[in-house]
PDB file of N, CA and C in Angstrom:
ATOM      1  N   UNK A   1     176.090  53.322 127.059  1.00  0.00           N
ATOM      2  CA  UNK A   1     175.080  52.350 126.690  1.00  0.00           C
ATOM      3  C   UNK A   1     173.835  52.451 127.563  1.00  0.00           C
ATOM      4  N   UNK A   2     174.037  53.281 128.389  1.00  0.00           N
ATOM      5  CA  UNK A   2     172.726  53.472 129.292  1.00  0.00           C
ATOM      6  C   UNK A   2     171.529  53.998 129.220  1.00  0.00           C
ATOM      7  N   UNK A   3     171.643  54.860 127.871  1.00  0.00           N
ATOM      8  CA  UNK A   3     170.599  55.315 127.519  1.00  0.00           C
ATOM      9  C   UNK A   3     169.689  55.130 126.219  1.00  0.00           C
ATOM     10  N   UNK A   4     170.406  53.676 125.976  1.00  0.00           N
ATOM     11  CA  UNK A   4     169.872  52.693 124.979  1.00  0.00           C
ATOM     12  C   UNK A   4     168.726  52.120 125.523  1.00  0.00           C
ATOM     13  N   UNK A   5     167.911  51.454 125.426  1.00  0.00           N
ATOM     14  CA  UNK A   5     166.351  50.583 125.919  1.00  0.00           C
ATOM     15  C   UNK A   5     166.603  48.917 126.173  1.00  0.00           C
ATOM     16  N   UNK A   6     167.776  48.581 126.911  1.00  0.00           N
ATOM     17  CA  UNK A   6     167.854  47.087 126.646  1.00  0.00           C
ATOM     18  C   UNK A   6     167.163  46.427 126.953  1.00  0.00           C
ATOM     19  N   UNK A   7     165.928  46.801 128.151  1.00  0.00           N
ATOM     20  CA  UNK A   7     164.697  46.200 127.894  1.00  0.00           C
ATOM     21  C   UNK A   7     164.266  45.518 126.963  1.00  0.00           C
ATOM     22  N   UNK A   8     163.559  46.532 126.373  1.00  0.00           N
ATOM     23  CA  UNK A   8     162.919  46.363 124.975  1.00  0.00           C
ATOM     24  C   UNK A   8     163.665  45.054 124.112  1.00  0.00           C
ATOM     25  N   UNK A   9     164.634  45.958 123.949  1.00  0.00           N
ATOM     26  CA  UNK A   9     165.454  44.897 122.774  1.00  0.00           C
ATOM     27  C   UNK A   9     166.037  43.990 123.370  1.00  0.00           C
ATOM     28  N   UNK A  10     165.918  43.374 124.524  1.00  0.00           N
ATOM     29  CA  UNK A  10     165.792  41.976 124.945  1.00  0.00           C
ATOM     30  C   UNK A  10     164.561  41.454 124.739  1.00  0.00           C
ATOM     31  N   UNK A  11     163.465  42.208 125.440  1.00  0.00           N
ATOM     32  CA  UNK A  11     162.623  41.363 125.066  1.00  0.00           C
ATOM     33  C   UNK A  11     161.780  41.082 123.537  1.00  0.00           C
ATOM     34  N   UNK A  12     162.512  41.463 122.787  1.00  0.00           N
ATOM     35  CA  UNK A  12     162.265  41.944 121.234  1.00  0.00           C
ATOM     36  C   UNK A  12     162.930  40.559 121.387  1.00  0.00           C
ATOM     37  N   UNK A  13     164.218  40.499 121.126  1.00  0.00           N
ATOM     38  CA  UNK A  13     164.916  39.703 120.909  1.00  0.00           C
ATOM     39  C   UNK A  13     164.240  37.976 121.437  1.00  0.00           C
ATOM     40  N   UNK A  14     164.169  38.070 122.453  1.00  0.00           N
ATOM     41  CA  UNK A  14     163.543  36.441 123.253  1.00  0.00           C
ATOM     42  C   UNK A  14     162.014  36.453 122.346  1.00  0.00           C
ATOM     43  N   UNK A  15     161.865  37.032 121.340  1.00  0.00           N
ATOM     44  CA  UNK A  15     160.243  37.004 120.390  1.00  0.00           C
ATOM     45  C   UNK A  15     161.060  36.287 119.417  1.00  0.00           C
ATOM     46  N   UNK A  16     162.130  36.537 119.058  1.00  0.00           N
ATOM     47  CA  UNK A  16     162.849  35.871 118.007  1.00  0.00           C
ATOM     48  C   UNK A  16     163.004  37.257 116.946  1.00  0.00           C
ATOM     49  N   UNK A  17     164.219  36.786 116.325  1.00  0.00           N
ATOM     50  CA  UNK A  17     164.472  38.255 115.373  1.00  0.00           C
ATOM     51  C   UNK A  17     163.629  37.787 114.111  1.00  0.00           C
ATOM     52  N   UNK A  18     163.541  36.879 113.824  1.00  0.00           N
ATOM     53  CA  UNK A  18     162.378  36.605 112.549  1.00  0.00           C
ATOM     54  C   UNK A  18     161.019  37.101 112.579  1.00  0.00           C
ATOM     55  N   UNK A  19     160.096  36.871 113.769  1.00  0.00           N
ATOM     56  CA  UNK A  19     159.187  38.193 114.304  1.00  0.00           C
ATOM     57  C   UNK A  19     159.274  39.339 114.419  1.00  0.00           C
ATOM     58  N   UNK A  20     160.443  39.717 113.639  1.00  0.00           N
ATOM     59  CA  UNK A  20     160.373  41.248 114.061  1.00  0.00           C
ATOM     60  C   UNK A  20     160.461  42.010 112.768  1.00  0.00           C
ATOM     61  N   UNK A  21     159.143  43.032 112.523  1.00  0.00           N
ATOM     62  CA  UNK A  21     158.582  43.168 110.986  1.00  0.00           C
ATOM     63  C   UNK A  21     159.772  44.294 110.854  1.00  0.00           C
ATOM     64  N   UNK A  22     160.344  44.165 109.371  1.00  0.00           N
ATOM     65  CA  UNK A  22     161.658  44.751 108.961  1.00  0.00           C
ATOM     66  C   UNK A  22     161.611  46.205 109.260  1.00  0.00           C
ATOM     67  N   UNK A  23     160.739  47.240 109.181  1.00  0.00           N
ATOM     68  CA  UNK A  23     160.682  48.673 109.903  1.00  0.00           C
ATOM     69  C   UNK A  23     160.809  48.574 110.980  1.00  0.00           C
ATOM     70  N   UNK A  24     160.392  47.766 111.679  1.00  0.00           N
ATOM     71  CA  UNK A  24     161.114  47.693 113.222  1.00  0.00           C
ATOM     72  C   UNK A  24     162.676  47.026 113.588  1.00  0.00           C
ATOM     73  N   UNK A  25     162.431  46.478 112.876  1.00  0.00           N
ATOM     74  CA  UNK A  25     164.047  45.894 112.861  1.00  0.00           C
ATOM     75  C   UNK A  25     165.293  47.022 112.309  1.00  0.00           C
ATOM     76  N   UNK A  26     164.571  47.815 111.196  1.00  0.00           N
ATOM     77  CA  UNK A  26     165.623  48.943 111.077  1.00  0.00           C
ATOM     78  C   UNK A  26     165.503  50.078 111.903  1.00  0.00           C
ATOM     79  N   UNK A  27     164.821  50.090 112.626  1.00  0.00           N
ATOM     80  CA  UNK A  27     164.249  51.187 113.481  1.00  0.00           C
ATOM     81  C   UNK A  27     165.017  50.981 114.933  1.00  0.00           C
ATOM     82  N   UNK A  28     165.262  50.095 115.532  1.00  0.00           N
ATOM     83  CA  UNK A  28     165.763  49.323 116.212  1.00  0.00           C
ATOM     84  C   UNK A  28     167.542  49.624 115.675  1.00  0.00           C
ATOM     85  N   UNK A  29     167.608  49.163 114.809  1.00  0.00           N
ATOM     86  CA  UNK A  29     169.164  48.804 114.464  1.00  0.00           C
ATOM     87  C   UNK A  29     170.033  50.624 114.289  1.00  0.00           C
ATOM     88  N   UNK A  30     168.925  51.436 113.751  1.00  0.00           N
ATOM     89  CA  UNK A  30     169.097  52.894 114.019  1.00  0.00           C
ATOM     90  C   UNK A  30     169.891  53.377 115.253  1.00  0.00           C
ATOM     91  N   UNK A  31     168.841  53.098 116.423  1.00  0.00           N
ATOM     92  CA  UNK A  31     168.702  53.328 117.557  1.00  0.00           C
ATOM     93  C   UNK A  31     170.047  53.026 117.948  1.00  0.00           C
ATOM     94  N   UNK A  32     170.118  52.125 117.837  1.00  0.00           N
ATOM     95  CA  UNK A  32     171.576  51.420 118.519  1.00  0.00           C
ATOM     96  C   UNK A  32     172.652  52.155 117.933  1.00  0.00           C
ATOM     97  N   UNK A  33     172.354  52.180 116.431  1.00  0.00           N
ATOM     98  CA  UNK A  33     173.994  52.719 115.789  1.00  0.00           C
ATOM     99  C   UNK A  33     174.022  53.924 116.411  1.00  0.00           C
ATOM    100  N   UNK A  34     173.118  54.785 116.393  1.00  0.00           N
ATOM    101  CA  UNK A  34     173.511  56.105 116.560  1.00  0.00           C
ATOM    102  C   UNK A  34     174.016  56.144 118.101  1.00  0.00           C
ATOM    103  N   UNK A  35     173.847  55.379 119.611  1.00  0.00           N
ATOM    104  CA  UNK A  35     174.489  55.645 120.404  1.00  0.00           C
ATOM    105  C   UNK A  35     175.736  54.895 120.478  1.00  0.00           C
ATOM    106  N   UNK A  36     175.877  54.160 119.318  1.00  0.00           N
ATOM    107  CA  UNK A  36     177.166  53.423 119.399  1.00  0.00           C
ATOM    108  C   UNK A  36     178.152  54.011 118.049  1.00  0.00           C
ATOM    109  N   UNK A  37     178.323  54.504 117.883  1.00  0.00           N
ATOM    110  CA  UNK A  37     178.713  55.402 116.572  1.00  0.00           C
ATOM    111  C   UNK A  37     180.213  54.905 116.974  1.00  0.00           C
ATOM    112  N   UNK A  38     181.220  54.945 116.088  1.00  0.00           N
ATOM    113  CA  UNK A  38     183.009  55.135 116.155  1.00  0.00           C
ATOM    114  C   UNK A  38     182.634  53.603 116.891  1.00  0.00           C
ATOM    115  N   UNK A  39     182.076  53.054 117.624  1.00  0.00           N
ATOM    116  CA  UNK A  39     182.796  51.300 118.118  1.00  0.00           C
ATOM    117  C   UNK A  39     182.938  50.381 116.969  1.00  0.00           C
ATOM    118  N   UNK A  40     183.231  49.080 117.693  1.00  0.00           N
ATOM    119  CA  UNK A  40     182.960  47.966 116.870  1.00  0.00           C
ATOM    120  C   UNK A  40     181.895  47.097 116.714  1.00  0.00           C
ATOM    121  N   UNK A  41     180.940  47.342 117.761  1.00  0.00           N
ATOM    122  CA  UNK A  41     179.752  47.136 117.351  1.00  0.00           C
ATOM    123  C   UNK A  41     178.955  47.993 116.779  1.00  0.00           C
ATOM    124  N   UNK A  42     179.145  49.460 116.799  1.00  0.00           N
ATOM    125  CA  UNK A  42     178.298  50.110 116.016  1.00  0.00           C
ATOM    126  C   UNK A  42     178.653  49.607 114.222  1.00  0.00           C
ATOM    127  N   UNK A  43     179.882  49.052 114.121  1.00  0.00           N
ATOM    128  CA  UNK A  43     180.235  48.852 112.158  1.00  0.00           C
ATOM    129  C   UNK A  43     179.338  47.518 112.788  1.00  0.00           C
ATOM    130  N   UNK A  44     179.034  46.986 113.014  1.00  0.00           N
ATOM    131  CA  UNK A  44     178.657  45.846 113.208  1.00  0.00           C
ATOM    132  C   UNK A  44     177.322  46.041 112.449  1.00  0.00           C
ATOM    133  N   UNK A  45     176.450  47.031 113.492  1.00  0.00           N
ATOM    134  CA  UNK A  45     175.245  47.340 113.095  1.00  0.00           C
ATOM    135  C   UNK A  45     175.271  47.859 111.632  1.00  0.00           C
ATOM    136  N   UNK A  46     175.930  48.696 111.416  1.00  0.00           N
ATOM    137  CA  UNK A  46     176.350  49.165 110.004  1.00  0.00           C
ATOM    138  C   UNK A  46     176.114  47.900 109.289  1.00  0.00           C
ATOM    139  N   UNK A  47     176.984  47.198 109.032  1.00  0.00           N
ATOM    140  CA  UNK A  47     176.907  45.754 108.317  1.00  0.00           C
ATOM    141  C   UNK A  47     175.432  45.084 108.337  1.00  0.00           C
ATOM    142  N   UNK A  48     175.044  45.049 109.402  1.00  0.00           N
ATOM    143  CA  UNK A  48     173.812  44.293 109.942  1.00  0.00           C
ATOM    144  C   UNK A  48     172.616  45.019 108.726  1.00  0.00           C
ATOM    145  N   UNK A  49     172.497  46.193 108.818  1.00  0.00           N
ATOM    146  CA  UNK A  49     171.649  46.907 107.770  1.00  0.00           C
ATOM    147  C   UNK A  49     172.207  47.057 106.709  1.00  0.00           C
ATOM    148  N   UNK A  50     173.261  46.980 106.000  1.00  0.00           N
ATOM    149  CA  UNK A  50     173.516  46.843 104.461  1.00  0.00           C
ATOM    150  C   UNK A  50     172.952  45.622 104.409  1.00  0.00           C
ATOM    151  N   UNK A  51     173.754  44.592 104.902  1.00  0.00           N
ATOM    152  CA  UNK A  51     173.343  42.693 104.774  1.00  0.00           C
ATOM    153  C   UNK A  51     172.012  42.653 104.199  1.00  0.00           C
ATOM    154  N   UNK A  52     171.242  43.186 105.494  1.00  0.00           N
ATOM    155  CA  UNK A  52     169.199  43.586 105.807  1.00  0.00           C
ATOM    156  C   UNK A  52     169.115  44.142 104.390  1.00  0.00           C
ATOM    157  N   UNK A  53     169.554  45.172 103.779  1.00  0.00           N
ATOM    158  CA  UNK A  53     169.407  45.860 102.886  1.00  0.00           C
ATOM    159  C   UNK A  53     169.266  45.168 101.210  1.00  0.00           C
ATOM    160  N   UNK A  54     170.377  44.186 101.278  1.00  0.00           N
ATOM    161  CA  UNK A  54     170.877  43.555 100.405  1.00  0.00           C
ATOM    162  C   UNK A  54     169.869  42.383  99.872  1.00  0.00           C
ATOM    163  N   UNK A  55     170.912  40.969  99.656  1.00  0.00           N
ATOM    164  CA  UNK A  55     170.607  40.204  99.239  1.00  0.00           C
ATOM    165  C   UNK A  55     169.438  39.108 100.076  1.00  0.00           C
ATOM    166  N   UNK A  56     169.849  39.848 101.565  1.00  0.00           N
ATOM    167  CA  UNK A  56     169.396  38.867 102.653  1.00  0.00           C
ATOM    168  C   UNK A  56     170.098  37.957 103.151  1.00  0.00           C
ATOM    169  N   UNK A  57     171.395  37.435 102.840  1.00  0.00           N
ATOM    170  CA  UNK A  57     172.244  36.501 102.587  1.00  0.00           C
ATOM    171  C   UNK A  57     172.077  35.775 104.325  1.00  0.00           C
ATOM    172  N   UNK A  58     170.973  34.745 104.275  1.00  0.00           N
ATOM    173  CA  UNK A  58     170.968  34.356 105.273  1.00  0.00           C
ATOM    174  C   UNK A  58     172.500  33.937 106.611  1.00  0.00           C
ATOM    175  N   UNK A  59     173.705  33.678 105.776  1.00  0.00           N
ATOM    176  CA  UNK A  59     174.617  32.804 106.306  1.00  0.00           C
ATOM    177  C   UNK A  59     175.415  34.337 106.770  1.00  0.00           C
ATOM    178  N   UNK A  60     175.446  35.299 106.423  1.00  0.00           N
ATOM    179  CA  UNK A  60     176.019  36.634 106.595  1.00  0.00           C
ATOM    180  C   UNK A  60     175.443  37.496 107.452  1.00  0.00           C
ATOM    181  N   UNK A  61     173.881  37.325 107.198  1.00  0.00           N
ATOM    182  CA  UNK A  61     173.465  37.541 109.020  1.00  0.00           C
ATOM    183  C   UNK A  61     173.632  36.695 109.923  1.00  0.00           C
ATOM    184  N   UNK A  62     173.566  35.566 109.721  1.00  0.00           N
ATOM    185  CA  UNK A  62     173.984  34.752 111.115  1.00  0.00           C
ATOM    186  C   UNK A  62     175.343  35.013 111.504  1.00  0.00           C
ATOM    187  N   UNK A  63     176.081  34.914 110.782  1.00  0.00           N
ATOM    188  CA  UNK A  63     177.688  35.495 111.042  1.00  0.00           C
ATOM    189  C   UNK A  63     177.388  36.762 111.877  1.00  0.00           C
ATOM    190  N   UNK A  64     177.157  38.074 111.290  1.00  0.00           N
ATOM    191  CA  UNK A  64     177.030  39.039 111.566  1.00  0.00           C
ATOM    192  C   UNK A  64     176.322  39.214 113.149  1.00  0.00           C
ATOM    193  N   UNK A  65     175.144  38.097 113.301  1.00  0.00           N
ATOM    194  CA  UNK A  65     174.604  38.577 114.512  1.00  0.00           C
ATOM    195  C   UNK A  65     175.425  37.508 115.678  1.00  0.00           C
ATOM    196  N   UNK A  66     176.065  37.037 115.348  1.00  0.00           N
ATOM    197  CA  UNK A  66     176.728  36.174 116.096  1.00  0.00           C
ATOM    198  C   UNK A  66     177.866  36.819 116.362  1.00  0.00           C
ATOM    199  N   UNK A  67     178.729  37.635 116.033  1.00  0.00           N
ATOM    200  CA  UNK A  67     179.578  38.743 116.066  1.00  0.00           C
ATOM    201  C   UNK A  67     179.387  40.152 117.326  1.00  0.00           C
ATOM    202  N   UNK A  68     177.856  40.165 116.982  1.00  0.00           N
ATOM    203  CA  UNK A  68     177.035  41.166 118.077  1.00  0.00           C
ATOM    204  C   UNK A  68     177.032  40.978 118.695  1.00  0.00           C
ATOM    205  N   UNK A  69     176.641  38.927 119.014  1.00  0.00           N
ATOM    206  CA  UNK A  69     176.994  39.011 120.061  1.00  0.00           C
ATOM    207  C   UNK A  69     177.904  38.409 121.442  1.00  0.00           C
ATOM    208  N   UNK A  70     178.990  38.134 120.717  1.00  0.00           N
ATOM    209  CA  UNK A  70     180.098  38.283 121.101  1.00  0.00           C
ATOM    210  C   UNK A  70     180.530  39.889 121.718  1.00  0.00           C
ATOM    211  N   UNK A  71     180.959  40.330 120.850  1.00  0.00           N
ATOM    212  CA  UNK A  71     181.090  41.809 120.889  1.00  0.00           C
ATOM    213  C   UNK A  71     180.002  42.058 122.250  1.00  0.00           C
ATOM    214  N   UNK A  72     178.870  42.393 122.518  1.00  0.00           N
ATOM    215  CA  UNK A  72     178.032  42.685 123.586  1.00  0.00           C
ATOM    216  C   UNK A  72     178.327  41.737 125.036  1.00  0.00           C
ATOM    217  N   UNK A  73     178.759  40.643 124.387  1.00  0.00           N
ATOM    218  CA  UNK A  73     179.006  39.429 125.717  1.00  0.00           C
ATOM    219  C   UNK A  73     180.547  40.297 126.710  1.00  0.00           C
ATOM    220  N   UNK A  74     181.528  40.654 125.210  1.00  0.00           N
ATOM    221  CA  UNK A  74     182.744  41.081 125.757  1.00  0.00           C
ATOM    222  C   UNK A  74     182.337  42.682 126.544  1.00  0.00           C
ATOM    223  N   UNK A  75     181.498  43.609 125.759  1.00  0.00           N
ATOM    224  CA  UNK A  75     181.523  45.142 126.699  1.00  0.00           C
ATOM    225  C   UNK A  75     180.291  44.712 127.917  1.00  0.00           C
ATOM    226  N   UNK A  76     179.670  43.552 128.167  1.00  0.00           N
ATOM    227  CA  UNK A  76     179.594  43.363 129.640  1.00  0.00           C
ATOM    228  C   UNK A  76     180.396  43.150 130.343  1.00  0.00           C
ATOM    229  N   UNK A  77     181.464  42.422 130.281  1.00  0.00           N
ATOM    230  CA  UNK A  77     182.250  42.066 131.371  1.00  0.00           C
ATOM    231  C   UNK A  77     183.214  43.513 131.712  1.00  0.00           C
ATOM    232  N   UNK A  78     183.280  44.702 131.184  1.00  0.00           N
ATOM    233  CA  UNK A  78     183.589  46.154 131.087  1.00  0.00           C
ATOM    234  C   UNK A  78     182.309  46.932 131.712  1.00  0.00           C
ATOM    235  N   UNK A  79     181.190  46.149 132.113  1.00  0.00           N
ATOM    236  CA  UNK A  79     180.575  47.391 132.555  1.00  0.00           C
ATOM    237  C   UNK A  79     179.593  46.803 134.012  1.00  0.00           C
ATOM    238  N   UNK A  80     179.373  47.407 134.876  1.00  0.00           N
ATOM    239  CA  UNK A  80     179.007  46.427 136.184  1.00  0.00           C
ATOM    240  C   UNK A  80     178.005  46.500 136.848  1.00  0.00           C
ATOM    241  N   UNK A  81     177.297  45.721 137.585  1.00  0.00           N
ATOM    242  CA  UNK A  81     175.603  45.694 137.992  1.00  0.00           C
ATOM    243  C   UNK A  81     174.886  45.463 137.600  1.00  0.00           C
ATOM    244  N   UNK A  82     173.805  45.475 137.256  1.00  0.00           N
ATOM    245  CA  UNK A  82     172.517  45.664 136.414  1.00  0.00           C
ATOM    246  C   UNK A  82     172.721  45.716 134.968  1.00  0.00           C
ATOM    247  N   UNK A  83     173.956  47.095 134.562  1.00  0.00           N
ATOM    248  CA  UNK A  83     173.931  46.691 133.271  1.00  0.00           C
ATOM    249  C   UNK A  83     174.741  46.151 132.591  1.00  0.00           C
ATOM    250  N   UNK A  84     175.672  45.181 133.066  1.00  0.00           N
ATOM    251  CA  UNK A  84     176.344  44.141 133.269  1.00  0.00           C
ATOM    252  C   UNK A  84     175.844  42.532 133.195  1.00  0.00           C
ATOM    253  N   UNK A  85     174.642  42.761 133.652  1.00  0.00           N
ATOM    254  CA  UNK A  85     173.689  41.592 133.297  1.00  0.00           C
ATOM    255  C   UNK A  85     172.797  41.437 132.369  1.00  0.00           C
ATOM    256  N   UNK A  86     172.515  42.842 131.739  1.00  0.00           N
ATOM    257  CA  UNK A  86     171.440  43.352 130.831  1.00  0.00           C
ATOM    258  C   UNK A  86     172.345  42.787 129.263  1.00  0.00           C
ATOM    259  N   UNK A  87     173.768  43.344 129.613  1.00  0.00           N
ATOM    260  CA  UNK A  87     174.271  43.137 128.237  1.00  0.00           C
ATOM    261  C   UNK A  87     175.000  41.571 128.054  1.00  0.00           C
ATOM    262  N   UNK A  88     174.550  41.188 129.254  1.00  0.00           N
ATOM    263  CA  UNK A  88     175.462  40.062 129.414  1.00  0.00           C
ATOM    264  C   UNK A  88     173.901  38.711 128.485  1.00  0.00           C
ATOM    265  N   UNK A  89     173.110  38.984 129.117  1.00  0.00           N
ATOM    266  CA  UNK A  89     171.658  38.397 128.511  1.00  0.00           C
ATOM    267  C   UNK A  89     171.297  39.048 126.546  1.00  0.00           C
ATOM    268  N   UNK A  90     171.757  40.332 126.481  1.00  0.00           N
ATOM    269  CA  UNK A  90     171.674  40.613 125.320  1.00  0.00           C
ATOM    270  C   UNK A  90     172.452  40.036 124.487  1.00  0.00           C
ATOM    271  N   UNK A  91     174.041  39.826 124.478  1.00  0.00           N
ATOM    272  CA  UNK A  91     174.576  39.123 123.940  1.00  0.00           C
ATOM    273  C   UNK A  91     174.611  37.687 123.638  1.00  0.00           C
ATOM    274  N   UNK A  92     174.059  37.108 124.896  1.00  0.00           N
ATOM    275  CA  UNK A  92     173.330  35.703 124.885  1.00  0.00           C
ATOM    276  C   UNK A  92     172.605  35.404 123.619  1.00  0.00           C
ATOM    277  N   UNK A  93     171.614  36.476 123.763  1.00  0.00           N
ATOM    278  CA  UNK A  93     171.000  36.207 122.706  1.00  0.00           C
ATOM    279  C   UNK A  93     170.570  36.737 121.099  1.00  0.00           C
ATOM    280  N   UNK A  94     171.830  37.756 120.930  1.00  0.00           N
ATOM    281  CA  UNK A  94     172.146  37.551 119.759  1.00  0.00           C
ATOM    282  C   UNK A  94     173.004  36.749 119.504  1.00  0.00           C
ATOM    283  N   UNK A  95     173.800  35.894 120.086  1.00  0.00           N
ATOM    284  CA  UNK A  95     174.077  34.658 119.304  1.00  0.00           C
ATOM    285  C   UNK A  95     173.284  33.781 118.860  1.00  0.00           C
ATOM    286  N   UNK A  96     172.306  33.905 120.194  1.00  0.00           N
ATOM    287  CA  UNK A  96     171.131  32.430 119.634  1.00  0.00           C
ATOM    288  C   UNK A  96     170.565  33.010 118.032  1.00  0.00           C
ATOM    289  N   UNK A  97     170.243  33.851 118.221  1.00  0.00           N
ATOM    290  CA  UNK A  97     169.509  34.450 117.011  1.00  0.00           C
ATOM    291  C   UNK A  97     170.490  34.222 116.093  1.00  0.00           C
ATOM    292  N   UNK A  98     171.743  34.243 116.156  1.00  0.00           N
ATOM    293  CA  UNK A  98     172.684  34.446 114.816  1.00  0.00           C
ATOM    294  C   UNK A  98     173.087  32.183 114.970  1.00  0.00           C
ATOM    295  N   UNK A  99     172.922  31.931 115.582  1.00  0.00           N
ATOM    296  CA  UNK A  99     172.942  30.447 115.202  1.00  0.00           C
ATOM    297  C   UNK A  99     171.765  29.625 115.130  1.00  0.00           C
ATOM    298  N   UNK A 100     170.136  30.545 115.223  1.00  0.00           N
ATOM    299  CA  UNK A 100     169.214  30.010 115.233  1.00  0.00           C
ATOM    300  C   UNK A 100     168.631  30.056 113.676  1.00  0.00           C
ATOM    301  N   UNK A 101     169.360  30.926 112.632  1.00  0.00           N
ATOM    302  CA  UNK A 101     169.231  31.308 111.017  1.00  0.00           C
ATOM    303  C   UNK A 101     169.409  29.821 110.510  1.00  0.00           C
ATOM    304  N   UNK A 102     169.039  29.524 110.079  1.00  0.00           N
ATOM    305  CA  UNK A 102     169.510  28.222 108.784  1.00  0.00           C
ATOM    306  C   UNK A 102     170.553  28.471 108.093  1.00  0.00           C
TER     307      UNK A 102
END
């Protein structure tokens, strides 16, 4: 996961995921799958862009990103220091984002 940008996509994220114009949001969600390929958050992301793809089904992304971030809350406490806190704040806040949907 280290050579992912969690920078960025934290501070993407604390803009709110509704600010974030849909080519970037799939551009973004790319990024991630491809260094997370075979996990359970990479099907995650998978899901995340069919959903995106689809109907929009507001209540199925919130599920979905609330899942992320769980999932991200749990592979911090597996990984230690710096990026241990990085994913520990990322997961933070894809929940908010996935309980901040209507």
């Amino acid at each position: 996961m280290e050579n992912i940008d969690l920078d960025t996509t934290i501070a993407t994220l604390k803009n709110g995921v509704t600010s974030l114009a849909p080519d970037a949001a799939f551009g973004m969600i790319d990024d991630w799958q491809q260094q997370l390929q075979g996990t359970e958050i990479g099907k995650l992301l998978e899901e995340l862009k069919a959903t995106l793809n689809g109907s929009s089904n507001r209540r199925a992304l919130a599920e979905i990103l609330s899942e992320l971030g769980a999932q991200t809350t749990s592979a911090a406490g597996n990984a230690s220091g710096d990026l241990a806190a990085k994913l520990a704040e990322l997961g933070s806040l894809l929940a908010q984002a996935g309980t901040s949907l209507p």
